[in-house]
Protein backbone atom coordinates (compact mmCIF):
# COMPACT_ATOMS: atom_id res chain seq x y z
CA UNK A 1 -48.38 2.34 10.39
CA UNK A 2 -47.57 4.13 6.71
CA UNK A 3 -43.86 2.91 7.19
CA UNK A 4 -44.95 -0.52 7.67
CA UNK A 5 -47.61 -0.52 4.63
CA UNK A 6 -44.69 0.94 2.65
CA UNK A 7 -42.41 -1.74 3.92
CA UNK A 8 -44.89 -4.78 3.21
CA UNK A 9 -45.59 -2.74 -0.46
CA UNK A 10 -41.96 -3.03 -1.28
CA UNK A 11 -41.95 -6.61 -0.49
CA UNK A 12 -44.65 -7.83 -2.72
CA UNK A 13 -42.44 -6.17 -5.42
CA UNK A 14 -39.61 -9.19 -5.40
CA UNK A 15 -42.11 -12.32 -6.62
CA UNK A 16 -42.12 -9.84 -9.75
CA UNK A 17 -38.86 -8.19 -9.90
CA UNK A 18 -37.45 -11.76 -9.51
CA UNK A 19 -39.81 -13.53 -12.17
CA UNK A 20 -38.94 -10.82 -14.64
CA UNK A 21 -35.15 -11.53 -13.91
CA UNK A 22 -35.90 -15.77 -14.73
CA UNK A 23 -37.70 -14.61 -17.45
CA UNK A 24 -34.99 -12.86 -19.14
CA UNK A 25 -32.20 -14.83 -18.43
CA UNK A 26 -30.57 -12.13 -15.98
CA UNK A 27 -30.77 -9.50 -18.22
CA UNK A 28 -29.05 -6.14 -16.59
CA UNK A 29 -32.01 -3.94 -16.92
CA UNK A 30 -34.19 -6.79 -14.73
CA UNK A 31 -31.52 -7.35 -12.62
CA UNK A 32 -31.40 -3.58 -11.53
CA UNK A 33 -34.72 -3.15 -11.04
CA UNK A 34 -34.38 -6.36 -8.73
CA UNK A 35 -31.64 -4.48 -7.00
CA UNK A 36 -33.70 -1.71 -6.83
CA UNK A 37 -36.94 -3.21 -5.23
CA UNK A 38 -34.15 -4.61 -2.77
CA UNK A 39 -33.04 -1.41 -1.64
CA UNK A 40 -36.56 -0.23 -1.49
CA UNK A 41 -37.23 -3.09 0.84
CA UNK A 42 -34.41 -1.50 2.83
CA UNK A 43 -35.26 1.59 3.24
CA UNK A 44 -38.85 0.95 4.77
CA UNK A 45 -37.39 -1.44 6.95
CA UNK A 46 -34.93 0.93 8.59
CA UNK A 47 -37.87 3.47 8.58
CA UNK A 48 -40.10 0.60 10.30
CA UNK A 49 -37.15 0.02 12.58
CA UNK A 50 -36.93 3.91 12.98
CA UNK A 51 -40.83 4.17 14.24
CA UNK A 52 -40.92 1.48 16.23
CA UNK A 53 -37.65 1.00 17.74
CA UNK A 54 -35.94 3.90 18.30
CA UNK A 55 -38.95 5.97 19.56
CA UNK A 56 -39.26 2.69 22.45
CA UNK A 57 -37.90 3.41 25.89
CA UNK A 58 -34.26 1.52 26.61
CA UNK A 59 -35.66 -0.43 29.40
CA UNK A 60 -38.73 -1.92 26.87
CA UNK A 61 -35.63 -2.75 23.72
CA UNK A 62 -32.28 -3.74 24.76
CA UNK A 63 -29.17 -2.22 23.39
CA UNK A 64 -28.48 -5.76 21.83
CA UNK A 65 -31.75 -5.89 19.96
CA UNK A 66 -31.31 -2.58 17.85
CA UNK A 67 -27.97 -3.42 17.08
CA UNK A 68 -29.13 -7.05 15.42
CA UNK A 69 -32.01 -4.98 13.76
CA UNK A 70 -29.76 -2.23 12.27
CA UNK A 71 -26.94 -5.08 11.23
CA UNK A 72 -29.93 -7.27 9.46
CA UNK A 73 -30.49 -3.97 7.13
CA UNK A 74 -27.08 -3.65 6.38
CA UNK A 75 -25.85 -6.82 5.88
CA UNK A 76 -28.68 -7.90 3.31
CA UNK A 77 -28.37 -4.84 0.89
CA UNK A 78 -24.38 -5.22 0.20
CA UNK A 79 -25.08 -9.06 -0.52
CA UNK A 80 -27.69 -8.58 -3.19
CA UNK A 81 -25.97 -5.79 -4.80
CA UNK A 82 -22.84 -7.50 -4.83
CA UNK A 83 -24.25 -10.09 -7.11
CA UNK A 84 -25.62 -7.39 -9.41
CA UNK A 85 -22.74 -6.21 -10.01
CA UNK A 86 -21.45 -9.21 -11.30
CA UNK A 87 -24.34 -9.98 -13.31
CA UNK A 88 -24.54 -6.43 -15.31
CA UNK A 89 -22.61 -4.28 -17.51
CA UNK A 90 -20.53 -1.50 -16.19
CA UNK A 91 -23.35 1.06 -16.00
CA UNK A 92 -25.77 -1.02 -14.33
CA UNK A 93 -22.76 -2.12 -11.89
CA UNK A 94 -22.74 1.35 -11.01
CA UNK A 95 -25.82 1.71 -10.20
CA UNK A 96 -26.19 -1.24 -8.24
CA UNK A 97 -23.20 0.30 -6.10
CA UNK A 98 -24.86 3.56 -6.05
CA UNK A 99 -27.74 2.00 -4.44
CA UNK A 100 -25.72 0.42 -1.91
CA UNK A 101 -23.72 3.31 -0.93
CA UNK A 102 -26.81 5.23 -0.04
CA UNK A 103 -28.73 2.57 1.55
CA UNK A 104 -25.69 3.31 3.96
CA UNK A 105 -25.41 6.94 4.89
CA UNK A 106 -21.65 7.27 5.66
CA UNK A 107 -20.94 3.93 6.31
CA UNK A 108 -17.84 3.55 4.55
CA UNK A 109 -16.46 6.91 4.64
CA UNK A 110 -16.92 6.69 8.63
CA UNK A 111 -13.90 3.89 8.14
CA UNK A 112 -12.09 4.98 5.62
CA UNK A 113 -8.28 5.62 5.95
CA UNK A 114 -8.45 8.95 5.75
CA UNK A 115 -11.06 9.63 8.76
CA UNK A 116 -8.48 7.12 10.81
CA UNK A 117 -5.77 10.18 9.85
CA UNK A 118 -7.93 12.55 10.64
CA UNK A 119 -8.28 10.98 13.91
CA UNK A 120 -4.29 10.50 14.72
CA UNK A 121 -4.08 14.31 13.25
CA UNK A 122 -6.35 15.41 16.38
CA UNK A 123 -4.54 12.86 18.76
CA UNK A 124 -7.60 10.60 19.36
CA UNK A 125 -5.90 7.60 18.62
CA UNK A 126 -8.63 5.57 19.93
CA UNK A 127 -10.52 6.14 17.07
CA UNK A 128 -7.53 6.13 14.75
CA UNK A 129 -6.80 2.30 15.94
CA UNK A 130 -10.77 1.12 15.98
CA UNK A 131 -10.87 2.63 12.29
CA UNK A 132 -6.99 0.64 11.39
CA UNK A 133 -8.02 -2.64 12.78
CA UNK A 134 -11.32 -2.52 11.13
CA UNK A 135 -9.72 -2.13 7.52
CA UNK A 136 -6.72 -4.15 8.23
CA UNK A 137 -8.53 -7.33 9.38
CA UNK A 138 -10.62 -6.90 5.83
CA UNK A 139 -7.24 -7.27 4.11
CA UNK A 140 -6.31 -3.74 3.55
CA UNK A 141 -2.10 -3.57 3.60
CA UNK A 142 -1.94 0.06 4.22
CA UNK A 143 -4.04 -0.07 7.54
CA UNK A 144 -1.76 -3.33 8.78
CA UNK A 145 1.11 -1.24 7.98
CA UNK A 146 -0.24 1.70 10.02
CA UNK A 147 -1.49 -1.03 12.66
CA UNK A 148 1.95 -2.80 12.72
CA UNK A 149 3.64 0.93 13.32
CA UNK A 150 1.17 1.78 16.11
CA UNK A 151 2.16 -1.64 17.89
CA UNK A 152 5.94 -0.93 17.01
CA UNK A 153 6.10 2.87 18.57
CA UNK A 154 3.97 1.93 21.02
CA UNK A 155 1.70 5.23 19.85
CA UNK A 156 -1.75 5.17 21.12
CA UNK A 157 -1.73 1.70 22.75
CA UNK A 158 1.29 -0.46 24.58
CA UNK A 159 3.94 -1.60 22.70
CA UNK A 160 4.09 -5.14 21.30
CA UNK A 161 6.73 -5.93 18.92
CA UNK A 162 5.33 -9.06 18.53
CA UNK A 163 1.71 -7.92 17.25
CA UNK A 164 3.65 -5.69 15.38
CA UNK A 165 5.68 -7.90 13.65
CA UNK A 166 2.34 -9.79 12.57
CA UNK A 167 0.49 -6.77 11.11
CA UNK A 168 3.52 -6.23 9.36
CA UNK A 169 4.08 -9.92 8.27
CA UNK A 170 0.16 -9.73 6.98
CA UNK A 171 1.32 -6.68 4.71
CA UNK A 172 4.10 -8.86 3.43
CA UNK A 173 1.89 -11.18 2.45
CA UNK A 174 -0.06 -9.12 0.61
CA UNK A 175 3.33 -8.31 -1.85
CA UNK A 176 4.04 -4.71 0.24
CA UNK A 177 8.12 -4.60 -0.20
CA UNK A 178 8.02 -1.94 2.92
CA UNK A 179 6.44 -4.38 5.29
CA UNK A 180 9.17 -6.95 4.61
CA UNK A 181 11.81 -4.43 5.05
CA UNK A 182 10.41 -3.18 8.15
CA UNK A 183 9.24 -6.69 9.75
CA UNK A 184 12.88 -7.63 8.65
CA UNK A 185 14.49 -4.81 11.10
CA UNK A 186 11.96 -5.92 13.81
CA UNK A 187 13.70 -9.02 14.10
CA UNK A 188 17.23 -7.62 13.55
CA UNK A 189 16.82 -5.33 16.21
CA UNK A 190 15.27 -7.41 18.74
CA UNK A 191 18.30 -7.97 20.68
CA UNK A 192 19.65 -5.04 21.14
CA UNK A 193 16.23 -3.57 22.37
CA UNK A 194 15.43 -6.50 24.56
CA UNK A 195 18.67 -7.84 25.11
CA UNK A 196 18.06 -11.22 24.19
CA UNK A 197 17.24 -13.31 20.82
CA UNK A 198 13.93 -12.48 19.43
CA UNK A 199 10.93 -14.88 20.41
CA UNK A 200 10.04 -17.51 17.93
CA UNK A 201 7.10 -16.16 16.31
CA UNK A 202 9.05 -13.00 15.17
CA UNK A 203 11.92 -15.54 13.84
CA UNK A 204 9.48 -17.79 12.17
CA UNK A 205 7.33 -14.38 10.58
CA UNK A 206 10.81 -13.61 9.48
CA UNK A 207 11.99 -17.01 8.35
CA UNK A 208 8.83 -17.26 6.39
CA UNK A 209 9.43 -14.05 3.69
CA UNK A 210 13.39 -14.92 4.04
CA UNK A 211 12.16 -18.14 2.27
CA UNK A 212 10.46 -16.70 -0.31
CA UNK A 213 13.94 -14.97 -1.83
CA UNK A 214 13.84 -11.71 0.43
CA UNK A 215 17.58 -10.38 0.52
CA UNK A 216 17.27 -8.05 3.74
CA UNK A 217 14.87 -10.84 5.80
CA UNK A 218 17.75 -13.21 5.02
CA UNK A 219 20.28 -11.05 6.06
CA UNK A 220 18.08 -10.08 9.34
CA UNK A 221 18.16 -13.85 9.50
CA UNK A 222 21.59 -14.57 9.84
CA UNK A 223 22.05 -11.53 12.36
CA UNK A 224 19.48 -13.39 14.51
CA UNK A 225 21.65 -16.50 14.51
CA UNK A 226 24.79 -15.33 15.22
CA UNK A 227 25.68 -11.15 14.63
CA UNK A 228 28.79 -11.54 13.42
CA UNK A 229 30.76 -8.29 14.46
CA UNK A 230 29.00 -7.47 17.37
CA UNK A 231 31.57 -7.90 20.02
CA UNK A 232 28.66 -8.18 22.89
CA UNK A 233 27.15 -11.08 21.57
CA UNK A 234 27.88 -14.17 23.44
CA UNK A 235 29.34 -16.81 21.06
CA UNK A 236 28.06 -19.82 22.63
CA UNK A 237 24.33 -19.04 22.49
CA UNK A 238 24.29 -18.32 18.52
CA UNK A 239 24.17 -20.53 15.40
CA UNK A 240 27.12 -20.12 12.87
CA UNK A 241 25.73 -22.90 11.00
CA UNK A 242 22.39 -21.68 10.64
CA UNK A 243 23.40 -17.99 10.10
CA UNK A 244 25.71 -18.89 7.40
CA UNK A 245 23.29 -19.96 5.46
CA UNK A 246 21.66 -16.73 5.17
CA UNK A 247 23.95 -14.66 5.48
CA UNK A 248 25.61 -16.42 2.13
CA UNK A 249 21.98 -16.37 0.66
CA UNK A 250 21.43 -12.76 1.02
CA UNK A 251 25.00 -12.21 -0.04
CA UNK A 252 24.57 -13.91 -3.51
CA UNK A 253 21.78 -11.36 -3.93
CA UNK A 254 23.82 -8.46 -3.32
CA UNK A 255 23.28 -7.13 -0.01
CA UNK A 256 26.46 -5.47 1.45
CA UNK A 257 26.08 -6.17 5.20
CA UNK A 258 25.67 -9.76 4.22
CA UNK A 259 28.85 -9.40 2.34
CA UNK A 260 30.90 -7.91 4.95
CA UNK A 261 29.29 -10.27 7.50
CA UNK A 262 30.48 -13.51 4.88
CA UNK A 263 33.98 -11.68 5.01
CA UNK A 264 34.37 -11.38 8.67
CA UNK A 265 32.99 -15.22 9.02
CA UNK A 266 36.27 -16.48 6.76
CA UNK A 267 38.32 -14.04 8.09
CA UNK A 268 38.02 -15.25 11.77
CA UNK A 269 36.91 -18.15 11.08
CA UNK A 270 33.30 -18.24 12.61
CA UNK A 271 31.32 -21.44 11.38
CA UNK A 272 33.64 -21.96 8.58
CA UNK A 273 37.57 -22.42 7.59
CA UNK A 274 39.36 -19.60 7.90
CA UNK A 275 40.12 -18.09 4.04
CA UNK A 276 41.54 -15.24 3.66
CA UNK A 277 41.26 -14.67 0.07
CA UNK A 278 37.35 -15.74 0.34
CA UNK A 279 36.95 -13.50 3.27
CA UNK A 280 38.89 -10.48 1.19
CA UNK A 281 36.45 -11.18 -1.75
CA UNK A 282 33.51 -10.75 0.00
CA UNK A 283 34.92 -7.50 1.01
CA UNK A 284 35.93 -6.32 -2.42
CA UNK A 285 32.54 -7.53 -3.64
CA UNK A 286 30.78 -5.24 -0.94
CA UNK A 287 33.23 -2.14 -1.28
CA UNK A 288 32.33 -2.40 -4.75
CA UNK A 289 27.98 -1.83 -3.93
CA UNK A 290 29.16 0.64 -1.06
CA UNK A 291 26.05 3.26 -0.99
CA UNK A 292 27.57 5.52 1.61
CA UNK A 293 31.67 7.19 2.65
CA UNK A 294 31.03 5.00 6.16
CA UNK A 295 29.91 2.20 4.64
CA UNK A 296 33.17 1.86 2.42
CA UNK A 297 35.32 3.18 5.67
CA UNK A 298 33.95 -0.01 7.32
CA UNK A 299 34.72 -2.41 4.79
CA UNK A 300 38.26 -0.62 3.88
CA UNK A 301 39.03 -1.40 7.73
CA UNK A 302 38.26 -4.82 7.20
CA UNK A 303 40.66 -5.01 3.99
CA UNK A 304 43.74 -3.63 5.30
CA UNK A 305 43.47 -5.85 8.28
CA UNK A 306 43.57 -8.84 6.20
CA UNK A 307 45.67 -7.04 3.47
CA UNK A 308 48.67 -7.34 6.60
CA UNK A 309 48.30 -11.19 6.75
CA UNK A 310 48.10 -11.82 3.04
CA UNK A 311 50.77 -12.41 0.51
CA UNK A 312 50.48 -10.20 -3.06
CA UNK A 313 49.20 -13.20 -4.77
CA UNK A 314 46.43 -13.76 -2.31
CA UNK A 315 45.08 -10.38 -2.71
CA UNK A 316 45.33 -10.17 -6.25
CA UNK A 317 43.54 -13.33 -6.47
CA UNK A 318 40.60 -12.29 -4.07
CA UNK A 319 40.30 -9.32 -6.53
CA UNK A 320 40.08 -11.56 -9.42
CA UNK A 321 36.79 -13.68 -7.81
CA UNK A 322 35.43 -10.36 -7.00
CA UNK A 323 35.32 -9.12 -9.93
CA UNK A 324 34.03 -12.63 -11.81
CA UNK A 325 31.53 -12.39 -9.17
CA UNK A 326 27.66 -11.93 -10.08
CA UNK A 327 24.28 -11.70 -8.18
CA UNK A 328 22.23 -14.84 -8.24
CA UNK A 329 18.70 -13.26 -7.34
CA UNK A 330 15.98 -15.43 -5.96
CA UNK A 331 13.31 -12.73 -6.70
């Protein structure tokens, strides 16, 4: 009975509380004190709930019905004190958030990122994934990137490149450079985990940040047309054409396995005419960026291949264009 005199007490506060804010023109200190009753109003009502609820038998209250009662409390308080926040001055903001917070005991450190660590840390990955899907489908990149690598290792749950690839394509959206770079690889590696070219929505997830100026999507592109280099790949199922174009796209931004893969395309031929001194270019260009002693093995393999079937004056001009030769970024 006292919680629900308290309750009813707290409501008649709001006619006032909210005539004093009209009054002053949503001045901060009425606006608090608004925020404040609110809370108030809160509190009782979980108390109310508290008596009357919780101390009911199961059988006499569903599961259902507490659940709607305890999300009413929380769902009001955040709403009010959101808009206080935007109507007051930094301290009163803080307040108004203070107020929130413990109107919630725990709420949001219960899903916070580092209680879903805490949780893989201990191996209950359950928890880990409930706490990750929570915060990524709010928007929050770092728990889609930790989603997408859960779906991608197959940790915790089965593995689904696919959902991956989406968790990791919502990060990219979101401006994360790592979740293009990884969502990228998804889609380059597809075939030689499944065997066969990736399914549409990974190419099209792909496609879309390879559109927006992405140098390793577009290269991942052009592998997922038509690998050029890879000896197992069956010619007449890929796309020159199409890969081409990204593979010449990436290439122009800099990105050395789209150079080398431009080089072997005129050197053999594949979706263009064969050029040697174009082909040799590309592979001065990309010896030139070489990051690693194998990288520049590779590509010196390629040269002296081509440096047998090419005359003096070929190769010295194919050095010439490489070194004339600057990036074009999209980015």
């Amino acid at each position: 009975m006292w919680f629900n005199f308290a309750h009813l007490f707290s409501v008649s506060l709001l006619p006032l509380s909210a005539a004093w804010m009209a009054v002053s023109e949503l001045a901060p200190q009425p606006v608090v004190f608004y925020a404040a009753v609110f809370f108030l109003v809160n509190v009782t009502f979980i108390a109310l709930i508290w008596e009357l609820i919780e101390r009911t038998p199961v059988k006499e209250v569903a599961p259902k019905e507490r659940r709607i009662m305890c999300f009413r409390s929380i769902t009001t308080l955040p709403t009010i004190e959101y808009r206080s926040m935007n109507r007051c001055d930094l301290p009163c903001a803080m307040l108004a958030a203070l107020l929130m917070l413990v109107s919630i005991p725990g709420a949001a450190y219960a899903g916070s990122l580092e209680d879903a660590e805490k949780a893989v840390r201990k191996g209950d990955y359950a928890t880990a994934i409930s706490i990750y899907r929570s915060l990524a489908e709010k928007g929050d990149v770092s728990a889609q990137m930790r989603l997408g690598f859960f779906y991608e290792s197959g940790a915790g749950l089965k593995r689904d490149w696919v959902e991956s690839a989406k968790w990791f394509s919502k990060a990219a959206d979101a401006g994360d450079e790592n979740a293009v770079f990884v969502l990228s690889f998804l889609g380059r590696y597809w075939r030689h985990r499944e065997g066969a070219s990736a399914p549409p929505t990974i190419y099209e997830l792909v496609e879309k940040v390879a559109k927006s100026g992405f140098a390793v999507a577009q290269f991942s592109l052009g592998v997922m047309n038509y690998p050029i280099g890879d000896p197992s790949f069956d010619a007449a199922k890929g796309n020159p054409a199409q890969a081409l174009v990204w593979y010449r796209r990436a290439a122009e931004q800099g990105d050395i396995g789209a150079q080398v893969a431009l080089g072997l395309a005129y050197a053999q031929g594949i979706g263009v005419v064969q050029d040697y001194i174009e082909a040799d270019k590309w592979f001065n260009i990309a010896a030139s960026r070489a990051k690693s002693a194998d990288e520049l093995a590779d590509i010196a393999t390629h040269h002296r291949k081509l440096a047998h079937v090419m005359t003096s004056s070929q190769l010295a001009e194919a050095q010439k264009l490489a070194r004339e030769w600057r990036t074009k970024p999209e980015r």
